[in-house]
N, C-alpha and C. Protein backbone atom coordinates (compact mmCIF):
# COMPACT_ATOMS: atom_id res chain seq x y z
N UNK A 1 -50.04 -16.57 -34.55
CA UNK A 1 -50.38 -15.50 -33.65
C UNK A 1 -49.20 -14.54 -33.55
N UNK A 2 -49.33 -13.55 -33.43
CA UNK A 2 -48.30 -12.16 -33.68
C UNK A 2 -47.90 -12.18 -32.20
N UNK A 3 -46.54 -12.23 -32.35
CA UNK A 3 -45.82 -12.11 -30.72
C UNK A 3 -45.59 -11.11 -30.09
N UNK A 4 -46.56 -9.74 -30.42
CA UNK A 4 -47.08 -8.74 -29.61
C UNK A 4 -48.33 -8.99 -28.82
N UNK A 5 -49.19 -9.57 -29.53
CA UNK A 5 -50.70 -10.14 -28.65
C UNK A 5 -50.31 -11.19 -27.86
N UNK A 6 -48.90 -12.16 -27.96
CA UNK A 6 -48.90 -12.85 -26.78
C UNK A 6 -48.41 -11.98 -25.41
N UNK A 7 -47.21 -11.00 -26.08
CA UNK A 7 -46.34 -10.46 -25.02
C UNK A 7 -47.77 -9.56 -24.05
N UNK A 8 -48.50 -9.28 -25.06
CA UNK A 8 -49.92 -8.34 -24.37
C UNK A 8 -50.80 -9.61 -23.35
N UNK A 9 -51.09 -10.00 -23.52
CA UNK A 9 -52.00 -11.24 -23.05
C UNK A 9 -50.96 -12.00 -21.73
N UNK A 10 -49.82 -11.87 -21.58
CA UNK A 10 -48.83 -12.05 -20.28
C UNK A 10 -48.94 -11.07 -19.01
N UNK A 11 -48.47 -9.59 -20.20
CA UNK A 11 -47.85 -8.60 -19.69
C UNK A 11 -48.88 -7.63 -19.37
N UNK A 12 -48.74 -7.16 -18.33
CA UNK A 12 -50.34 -6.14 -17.59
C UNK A 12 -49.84 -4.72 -18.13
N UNK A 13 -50.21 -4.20 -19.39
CA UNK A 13 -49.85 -2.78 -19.16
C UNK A 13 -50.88 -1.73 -18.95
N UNK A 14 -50.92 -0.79 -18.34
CA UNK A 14 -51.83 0.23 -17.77
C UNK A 14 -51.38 1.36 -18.63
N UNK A 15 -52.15 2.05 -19.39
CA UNK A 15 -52.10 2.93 -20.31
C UNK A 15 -52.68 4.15 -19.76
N UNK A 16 -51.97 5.80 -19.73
CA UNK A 16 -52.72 6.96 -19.36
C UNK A 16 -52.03 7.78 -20.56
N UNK A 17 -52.81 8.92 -20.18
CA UNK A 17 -52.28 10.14 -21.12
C UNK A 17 -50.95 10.37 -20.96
N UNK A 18 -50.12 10.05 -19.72
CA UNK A 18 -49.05 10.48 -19.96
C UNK A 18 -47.56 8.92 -19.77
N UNK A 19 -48.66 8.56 -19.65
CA UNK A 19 -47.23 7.16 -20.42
C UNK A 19 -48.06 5.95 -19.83
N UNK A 20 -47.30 4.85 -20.01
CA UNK A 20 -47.41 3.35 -19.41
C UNK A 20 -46.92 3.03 -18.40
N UNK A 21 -47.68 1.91 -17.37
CA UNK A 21 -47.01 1.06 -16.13
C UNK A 21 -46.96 -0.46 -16.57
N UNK A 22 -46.17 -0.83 -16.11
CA UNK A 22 -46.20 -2.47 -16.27
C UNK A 22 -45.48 -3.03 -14.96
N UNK A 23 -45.88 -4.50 -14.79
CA UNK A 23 -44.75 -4.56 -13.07
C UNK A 23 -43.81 -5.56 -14.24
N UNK A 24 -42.65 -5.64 -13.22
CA UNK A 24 -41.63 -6.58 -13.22
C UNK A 24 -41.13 -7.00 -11.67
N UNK A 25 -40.57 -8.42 -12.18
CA UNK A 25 -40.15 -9.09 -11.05
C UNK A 25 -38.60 -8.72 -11.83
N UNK A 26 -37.94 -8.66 -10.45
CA UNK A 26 -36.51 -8.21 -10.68
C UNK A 26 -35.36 -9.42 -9.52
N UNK A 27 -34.90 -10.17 -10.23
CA UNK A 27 -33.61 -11.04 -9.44
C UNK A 27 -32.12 -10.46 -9.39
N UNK A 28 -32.39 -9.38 -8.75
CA UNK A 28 -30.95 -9.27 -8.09
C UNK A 28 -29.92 -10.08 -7.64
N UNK A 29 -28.36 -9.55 -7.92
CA UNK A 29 -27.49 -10.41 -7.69
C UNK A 29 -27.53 -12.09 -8.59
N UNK A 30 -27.88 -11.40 -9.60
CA UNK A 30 -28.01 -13.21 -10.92
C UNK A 30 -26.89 -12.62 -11.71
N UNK A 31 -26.02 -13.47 -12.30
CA UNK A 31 -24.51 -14.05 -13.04
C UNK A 31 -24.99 -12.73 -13.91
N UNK A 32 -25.62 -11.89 -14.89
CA UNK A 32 -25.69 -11.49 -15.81
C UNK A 32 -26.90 -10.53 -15.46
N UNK A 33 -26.90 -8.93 -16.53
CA UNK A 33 -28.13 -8.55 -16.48
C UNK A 33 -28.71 -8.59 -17.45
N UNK A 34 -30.09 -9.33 -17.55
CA UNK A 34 -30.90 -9.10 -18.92
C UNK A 34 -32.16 -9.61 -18.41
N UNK A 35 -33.03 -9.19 -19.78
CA UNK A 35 -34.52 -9.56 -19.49
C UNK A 35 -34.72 -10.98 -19.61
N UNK A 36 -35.27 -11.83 -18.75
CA UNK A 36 -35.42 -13.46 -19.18
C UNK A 36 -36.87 -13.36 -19.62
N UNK A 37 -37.81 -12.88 -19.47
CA UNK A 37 -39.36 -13.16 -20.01
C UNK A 37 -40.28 -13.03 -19.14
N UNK A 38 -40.95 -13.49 -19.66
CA UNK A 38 -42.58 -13.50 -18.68
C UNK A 38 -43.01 -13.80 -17.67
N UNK A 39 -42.95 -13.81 -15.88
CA UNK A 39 -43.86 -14.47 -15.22
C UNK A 39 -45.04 -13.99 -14.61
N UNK A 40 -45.80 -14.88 -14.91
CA UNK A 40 -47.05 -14.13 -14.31
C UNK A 40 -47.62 -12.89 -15.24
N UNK A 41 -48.07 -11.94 -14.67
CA UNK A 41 -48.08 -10.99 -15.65
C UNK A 41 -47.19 -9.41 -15.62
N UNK A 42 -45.98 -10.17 -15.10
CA UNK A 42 -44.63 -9.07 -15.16
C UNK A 42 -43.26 -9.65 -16.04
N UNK A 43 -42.90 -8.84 -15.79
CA UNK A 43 -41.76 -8.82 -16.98
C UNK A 43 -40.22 -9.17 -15.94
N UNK A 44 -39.95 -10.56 -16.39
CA UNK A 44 -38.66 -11.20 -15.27
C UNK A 44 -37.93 -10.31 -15.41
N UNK A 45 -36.82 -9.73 -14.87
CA UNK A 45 -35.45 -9.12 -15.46
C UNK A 45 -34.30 -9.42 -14.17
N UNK A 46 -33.30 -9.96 -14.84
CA UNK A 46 -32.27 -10.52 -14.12
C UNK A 46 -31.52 -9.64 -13.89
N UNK A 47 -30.40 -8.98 -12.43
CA UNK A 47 -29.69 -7.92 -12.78
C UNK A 47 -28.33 -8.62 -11.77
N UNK A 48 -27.55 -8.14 -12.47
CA UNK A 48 -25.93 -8.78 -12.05
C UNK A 48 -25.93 -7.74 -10.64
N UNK A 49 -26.36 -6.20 -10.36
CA UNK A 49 -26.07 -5.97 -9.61
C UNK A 49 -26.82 -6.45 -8.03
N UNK A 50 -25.83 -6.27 -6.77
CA UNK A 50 -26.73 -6.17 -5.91
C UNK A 50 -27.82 -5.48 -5.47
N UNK A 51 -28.50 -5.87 -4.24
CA UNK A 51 -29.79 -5.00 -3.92
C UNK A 51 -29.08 -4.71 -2.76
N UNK A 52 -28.16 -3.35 -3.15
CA UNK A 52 -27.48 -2.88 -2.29
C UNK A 52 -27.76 -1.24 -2.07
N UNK A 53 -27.99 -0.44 -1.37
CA UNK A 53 -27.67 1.39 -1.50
C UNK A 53 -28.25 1.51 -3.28
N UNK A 54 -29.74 1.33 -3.22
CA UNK A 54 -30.19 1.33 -4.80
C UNK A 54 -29.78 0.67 -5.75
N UNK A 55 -28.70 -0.05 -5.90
CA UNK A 55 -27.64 -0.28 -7.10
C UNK A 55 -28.77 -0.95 -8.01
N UNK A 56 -29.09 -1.84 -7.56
CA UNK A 56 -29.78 -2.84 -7.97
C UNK A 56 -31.41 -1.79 -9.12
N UNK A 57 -31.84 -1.35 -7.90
CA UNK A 57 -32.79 -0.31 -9.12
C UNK A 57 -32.23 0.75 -9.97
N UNK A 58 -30.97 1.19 -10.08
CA UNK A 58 -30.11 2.34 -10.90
C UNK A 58 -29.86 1.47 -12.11
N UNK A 59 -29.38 -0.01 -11.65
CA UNK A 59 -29.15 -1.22 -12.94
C UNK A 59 -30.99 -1.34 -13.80
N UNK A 60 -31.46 -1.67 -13.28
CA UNK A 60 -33.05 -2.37 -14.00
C UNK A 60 -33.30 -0.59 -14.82
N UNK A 61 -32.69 0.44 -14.46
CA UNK A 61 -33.70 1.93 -15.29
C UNK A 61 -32.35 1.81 -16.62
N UNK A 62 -31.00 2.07 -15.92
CA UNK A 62 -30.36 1.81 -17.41
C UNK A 62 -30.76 0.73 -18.25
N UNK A 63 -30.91 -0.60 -17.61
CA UNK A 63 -31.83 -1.60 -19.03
C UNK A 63 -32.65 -1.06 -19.57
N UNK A 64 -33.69 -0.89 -18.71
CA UNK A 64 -34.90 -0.44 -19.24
C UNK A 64 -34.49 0.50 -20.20
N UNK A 65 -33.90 1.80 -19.98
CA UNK A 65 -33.44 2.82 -21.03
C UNK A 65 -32.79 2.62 -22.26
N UNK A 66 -32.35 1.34 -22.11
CA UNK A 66 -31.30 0.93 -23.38
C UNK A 66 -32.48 0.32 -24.42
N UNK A 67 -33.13 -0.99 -23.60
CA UNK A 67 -34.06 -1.53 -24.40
C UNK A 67 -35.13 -0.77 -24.89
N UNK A 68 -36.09 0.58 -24.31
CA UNK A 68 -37.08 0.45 -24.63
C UNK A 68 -36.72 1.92 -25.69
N UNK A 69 -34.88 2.21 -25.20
CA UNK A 69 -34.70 3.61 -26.12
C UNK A 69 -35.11 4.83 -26.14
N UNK A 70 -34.85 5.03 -24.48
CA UNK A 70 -36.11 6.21 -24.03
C UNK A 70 -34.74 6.41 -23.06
N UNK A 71 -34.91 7.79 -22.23
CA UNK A 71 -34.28 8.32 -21.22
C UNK A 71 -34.21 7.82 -19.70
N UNK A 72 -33.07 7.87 -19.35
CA UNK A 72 -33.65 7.17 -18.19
C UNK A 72 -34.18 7.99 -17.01
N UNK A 73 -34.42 9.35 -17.26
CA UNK A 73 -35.30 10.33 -16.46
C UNK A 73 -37.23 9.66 -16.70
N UNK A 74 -37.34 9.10 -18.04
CA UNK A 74 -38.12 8.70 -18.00
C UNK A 74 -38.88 7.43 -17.67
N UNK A 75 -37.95 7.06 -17.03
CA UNK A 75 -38.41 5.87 -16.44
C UNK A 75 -38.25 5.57 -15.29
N UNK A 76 -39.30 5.61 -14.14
CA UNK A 76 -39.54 5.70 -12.71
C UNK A 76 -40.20 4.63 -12.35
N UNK A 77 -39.56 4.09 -10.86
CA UNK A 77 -39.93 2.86 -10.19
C UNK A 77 -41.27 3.15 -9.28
N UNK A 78 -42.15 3.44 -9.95
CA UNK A 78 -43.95 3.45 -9.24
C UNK A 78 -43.99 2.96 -7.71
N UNK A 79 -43.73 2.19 -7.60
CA UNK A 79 -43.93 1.38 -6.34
C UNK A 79 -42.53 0.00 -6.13
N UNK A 80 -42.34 -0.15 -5.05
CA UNK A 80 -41.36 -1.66 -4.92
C UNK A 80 -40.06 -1.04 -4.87
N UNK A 81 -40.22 -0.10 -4.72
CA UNK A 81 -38.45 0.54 -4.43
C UNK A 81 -37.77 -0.67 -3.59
N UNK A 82 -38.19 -1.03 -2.48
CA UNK A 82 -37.32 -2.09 -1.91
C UNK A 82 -38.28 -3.48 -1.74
N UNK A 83 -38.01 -3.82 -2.52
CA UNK A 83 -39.19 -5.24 -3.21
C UNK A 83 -38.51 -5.82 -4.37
N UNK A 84 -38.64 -7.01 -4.47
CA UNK A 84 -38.57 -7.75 -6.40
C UNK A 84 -39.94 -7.27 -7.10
N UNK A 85 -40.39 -7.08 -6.46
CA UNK A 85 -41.91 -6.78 -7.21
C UNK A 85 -42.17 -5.28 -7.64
N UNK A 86 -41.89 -4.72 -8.38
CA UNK A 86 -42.10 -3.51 -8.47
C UNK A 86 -42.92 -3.00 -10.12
N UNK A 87 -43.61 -2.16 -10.06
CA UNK A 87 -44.39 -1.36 -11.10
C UNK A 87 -43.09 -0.08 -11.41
N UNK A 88 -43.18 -0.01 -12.92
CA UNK A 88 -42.37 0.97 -13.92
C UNK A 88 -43.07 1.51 -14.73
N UNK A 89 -43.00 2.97 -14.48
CA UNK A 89 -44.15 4.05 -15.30
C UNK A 89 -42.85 4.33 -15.79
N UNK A 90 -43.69 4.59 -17.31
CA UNK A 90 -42.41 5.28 -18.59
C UNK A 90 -43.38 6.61 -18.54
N UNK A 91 -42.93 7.81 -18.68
CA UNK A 91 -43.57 9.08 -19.55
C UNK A 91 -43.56 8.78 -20.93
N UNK A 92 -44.26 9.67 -21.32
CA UNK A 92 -44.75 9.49 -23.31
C UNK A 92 -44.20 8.29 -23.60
N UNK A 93 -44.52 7.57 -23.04
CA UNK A 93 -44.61 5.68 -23.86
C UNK A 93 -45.87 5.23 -24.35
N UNK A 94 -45.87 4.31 -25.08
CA UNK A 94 -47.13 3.97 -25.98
C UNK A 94 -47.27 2.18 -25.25
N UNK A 95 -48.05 2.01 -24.99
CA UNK A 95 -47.81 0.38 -24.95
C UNK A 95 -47.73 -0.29 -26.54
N UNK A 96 -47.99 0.78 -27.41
CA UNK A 96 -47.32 -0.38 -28.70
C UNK A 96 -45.75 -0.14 -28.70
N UNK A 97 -45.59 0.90 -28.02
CA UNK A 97 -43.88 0.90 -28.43
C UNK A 97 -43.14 0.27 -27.50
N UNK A 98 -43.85 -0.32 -26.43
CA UNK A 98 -43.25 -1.34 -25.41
C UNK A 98 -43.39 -2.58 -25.82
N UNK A 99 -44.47 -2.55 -26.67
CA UNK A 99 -44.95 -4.63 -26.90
C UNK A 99 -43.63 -4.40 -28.48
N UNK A 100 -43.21 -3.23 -29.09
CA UNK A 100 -42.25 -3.19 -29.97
C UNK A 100 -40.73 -3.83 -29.76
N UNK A 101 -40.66 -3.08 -28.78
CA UNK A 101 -39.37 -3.26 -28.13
C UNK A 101 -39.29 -4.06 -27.60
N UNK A 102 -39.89 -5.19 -26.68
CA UNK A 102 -40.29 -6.49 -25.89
C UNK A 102 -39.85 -7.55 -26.72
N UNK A 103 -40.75 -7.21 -28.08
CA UNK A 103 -40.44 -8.22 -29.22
C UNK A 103 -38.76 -8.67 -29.41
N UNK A 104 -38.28 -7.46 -29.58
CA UNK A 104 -36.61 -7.96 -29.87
C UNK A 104 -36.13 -8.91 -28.71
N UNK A 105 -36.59 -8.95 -27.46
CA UNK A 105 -35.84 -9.29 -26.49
C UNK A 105 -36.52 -10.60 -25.89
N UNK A 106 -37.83 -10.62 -26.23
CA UNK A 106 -38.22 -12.09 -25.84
C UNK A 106 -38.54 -12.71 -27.35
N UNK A 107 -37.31 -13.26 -27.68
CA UNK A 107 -37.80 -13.95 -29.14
C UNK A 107 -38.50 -15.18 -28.94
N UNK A 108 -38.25 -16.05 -27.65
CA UNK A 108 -39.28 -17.08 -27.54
C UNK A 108 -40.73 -16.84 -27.87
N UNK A 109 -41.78 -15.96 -27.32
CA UNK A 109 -42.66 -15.54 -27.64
C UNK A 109 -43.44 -15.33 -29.24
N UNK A 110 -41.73 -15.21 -30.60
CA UNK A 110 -42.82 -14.84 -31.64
C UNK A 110 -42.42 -16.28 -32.30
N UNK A 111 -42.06 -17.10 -31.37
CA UNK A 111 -42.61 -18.63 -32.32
C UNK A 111 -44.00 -19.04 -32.09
């Protein structure tokens, strides 16, 4: 099975004309920042910073920007500003170019 149809079949993405949403759960204040994987049907992401005066959501848009290789103007926190639970709309994103980029970072998934 191709470890884009699993990361799809986890991961909830909502597709419009002008980009994608997906939620993530976000653990602030963890040893390191990076994406750990799947729960539920959001996308874990661990962030070294606190959930302090934003810090904590200014950290999760530079990841996001690095990994998915997009701007980080383009990538806005939908909902959950002050929550772990929050929805992330990209502008002109494709959900294939998110289940693309996903791939590099959850390699568990394409065994």
């Amino acid at each position: 099975m191709d470890a884009s149809y699993k990361i799809n079949m986890a991961l909830h993405i909502k597709s419009s004309k002008n980009g994608i949403r997906f939620a993530v759960k976000v653990v602030p204040g963890s040893s390191r920042t990076a994406i750990k994987g799947l729960l539920d049907n959001a996308l874990k992401i661990n962030l070294a910073t606190p959930p302090e005066k934003g810090k904590a959501n200014k950290e999760l848009i530079k990841l996001l920007s690095q990994t998915l290789k997009t701007s980080k103007s383009a990538i806005q926190i939908a909902s959950g500003t002050h929550n772990t639970q929050k929805e992330i709309f990209v502008t002109d994103f494709t959900e294939s170019q998110l289940l693309h980029a996903l791939k590099i970072h959850l390699p568990k998934l394409q065994e």
